[in-house]
Protein backbone atom coordinates (compact mmCIF):
# COMPACT_ATOMS: atom_id res chain seq x y z
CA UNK A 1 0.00 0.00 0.00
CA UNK A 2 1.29 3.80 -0.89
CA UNK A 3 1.03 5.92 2.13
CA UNK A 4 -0.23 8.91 2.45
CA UNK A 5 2.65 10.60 2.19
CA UNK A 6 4.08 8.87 -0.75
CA UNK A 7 1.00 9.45 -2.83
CA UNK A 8 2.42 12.73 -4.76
CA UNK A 9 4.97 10.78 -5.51
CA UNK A 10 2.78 8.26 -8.47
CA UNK A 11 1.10 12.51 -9.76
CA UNK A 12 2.77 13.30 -12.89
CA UNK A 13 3.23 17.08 -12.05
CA UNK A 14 4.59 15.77 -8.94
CA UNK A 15 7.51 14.00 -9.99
CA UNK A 16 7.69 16.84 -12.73
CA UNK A 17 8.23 19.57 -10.11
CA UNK A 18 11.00 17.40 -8.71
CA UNK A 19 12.18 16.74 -11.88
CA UNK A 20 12.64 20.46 -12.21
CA UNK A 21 14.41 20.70 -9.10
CA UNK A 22 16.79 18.40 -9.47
CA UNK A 23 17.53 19.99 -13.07
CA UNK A 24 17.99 23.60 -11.67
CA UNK A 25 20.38 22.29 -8.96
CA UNK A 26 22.64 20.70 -11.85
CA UNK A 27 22.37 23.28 -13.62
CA UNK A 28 23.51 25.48 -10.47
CA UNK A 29 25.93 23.22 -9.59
CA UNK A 30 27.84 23.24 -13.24
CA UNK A 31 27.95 26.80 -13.41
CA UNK A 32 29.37 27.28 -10.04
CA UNK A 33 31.95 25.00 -10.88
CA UNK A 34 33.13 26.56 -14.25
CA UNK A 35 33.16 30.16 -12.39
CA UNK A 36 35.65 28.52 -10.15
CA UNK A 37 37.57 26.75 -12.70
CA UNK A 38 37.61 30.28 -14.39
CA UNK A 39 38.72 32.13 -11.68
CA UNK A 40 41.87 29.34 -11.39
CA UNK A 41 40.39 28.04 -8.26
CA UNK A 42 40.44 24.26 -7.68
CA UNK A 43 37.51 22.28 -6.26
CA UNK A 44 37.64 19.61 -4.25
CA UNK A 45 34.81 17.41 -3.01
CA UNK A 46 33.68 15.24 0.28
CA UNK A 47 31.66 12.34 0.19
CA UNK A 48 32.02 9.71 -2.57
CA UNK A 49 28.42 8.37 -2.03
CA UNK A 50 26.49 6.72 -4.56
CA UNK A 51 23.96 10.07 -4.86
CA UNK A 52 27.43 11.92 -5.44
CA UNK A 53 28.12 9.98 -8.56
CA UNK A 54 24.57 9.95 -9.83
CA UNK A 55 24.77 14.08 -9.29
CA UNK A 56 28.29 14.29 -10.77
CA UNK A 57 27.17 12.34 -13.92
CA UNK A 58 24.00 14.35 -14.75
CA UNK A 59 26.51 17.39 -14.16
CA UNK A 60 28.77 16.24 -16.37
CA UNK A 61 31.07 16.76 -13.80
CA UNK A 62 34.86 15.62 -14.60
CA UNK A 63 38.86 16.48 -13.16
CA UNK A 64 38.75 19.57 -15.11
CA UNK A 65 35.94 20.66 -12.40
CA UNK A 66 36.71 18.96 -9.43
CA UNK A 67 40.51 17.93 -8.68
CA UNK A 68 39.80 15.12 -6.12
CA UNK A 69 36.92 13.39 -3.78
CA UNK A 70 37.56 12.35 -0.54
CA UNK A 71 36.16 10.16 1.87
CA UNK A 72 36.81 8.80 5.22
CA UNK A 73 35.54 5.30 4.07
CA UNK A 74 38.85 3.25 3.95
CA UNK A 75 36.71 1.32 1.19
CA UNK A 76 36.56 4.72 -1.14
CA UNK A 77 40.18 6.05 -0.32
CA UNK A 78 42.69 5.17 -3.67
CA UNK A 79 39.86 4.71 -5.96
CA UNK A 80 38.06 6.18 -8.19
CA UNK A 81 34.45 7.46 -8.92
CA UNK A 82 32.57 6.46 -11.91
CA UNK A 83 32.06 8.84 -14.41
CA UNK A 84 34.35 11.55 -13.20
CA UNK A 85 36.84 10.93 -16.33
């Protein structure tokens, strides 16, 4: 059963709204990057979770944006994320 909460969720303009969102915020997050890449400032980022890579992909994001990810999972440290190159 869908609760009541979670009904919005199955509404077309719903998940359209959040679509949106989540569009604007990559969009956000790509320019602010590129300012900062302009400006001969490197970025660095924390947190190599899976939502990371799903955000960094539909950014497009890659080293010429962000010089390195860290994490304090010993799992994550020497490796790579997917998509960043």
């Amino acid at each position: 059963a869908v609760l009541e909460s979670e009904a919005a969720m199955t509404d077309p303009a719903t998940v359209g709204v959040v679509q949106d969102a989540a569009d604007s915020q990559v969009v956000a997050l790509r320019c602010w990057l590129e300012q900062e890449r302009a400006a001969g400032r490197r970025v660095y980022a924390y947190g190599a979770a899976s939502r990371a890579v799903a955000l960094f992909g539909r950014a497009g994001v890659n080293r010429s944006l962000v010089a390195a990810v860290a994490d304090a999972s010993p799992a994550k440290q020497g490796r790579r994320m997917p998509g960043t190159d």
